[in-house]
N, C-alpha and C. Protein backbone atom coordinates (compact mmCIF):
# COMPACT_ATOMS: atom_id res chain seq x y z
N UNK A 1 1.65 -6.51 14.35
CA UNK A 1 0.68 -7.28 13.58
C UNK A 1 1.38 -8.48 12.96
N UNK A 2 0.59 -9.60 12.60
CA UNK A 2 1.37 -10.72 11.85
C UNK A 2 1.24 -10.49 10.84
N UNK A 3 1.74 -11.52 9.80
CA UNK A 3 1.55 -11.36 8.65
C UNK A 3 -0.04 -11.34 8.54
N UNK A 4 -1.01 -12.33 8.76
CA UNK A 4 -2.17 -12.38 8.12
C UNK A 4 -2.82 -11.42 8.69
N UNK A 5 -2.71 -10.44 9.23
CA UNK A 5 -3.41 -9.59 10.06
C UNK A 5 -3.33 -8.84 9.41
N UNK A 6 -2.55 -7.87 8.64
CA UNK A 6 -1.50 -7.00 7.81
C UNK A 6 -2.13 -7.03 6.15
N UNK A 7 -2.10 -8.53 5.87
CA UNK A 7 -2.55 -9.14 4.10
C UNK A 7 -4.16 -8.31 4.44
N UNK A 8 -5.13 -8.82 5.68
CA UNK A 8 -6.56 -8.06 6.36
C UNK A 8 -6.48 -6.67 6.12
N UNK A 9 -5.56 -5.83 6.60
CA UNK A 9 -5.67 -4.60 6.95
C UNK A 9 -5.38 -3.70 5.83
N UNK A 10 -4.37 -4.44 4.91
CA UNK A 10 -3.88 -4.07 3.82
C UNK A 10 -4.96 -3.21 2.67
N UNK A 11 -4.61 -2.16 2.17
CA UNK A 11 -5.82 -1.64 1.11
C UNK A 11 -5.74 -1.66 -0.25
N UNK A 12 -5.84 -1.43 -0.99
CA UNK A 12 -5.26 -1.72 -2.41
C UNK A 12 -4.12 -1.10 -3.19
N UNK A 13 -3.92 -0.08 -2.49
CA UNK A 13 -2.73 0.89 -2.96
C UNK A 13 -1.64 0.97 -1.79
N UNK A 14 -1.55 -0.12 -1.01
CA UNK A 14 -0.63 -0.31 -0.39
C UNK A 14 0.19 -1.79 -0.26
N UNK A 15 1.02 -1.91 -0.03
CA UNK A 15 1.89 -3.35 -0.08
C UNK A 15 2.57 -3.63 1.40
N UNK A 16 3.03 -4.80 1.22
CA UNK A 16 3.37 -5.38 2.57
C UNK A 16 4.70 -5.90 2.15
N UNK A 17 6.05 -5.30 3.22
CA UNK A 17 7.30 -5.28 3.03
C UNK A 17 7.33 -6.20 4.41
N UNK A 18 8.58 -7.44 3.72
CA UNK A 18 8.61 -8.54 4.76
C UNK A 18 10.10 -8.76 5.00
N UNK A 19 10.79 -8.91 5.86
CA UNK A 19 11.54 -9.13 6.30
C UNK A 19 12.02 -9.74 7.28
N UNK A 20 12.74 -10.89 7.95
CA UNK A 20 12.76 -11.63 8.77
C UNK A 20 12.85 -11.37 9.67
N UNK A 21 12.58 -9.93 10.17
CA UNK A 21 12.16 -9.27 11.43
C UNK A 21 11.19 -8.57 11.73
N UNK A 22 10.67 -8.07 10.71
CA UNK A 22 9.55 -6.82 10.85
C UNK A 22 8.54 -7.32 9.48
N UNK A 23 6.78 -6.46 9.37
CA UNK A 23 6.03 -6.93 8.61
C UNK A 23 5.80 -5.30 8.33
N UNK A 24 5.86 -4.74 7.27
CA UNK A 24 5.48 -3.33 7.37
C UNK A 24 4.51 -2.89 6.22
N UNK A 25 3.64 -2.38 6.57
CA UNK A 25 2.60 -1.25 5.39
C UNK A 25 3.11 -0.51 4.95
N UNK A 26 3.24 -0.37 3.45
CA UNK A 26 3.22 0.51 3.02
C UNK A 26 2.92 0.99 1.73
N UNK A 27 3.23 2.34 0.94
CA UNK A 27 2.03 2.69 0.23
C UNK A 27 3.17 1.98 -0.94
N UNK A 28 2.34 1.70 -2.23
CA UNK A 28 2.89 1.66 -3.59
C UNK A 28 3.70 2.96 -4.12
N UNK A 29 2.60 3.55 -4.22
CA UNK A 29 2.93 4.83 -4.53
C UNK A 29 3.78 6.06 -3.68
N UNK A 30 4.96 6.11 -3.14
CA UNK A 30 5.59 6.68 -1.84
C UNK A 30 5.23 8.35 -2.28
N UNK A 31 5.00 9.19 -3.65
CA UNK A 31 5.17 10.19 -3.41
C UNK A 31 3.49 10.61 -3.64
N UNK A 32 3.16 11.88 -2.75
CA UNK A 32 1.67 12.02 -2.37
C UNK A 32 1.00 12.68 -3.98
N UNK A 33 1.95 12.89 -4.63
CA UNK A 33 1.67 14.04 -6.00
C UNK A 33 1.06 12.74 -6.78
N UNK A 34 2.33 11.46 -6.69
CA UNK A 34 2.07 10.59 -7.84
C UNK A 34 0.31 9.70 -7.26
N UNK A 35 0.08 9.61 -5.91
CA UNK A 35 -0.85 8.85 -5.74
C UNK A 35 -2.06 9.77 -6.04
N UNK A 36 -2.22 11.16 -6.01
CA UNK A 36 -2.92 11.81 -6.35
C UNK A 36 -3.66 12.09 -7.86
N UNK A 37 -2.28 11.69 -8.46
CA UNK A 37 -2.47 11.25 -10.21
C UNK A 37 -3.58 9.95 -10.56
N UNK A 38 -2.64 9.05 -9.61
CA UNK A 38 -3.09 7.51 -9.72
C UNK A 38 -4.94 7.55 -9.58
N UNK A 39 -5.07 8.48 -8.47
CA UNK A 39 -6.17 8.28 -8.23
C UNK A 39 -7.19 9.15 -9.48
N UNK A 40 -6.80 9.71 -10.15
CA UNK A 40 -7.11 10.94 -10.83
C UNK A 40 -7.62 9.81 -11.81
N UNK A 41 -6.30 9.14 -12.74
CA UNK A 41 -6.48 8.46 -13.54
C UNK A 41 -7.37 7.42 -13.40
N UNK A 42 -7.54 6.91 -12.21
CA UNK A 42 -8.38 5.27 -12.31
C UNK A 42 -9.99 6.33 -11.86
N UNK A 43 -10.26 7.14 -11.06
CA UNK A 43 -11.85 7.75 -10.80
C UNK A 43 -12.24 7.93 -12.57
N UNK A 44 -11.08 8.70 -13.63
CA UNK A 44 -11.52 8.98 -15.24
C UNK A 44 -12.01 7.94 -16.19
N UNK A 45 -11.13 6.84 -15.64
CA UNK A 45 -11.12 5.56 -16.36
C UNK A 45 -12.36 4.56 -16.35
């Protein structure tokens, strides 16, 4: 994917790691416990 394809595909709890070789997805949150919180907290809020 290119970059602007990637910024498209991208969801809100994930980020885009760039490097002068590769464009990669990935989550903010890397551990599944903490995104499970995250989500806990913002559905309460």
């Amino acid at each position: 994917m290119s970059l602007e394809q990637s910024l498209e595909f991208c969801r809100a709890d994930e980020c885009l790691e760039v490097t002068p070789k590769n464009v990669r997805i990935r989550k903010v949150l890397l551990d599944a416990n903490e995104r499970a919180k995250a989500r806990s907290r913002a559905k309460n809020a």
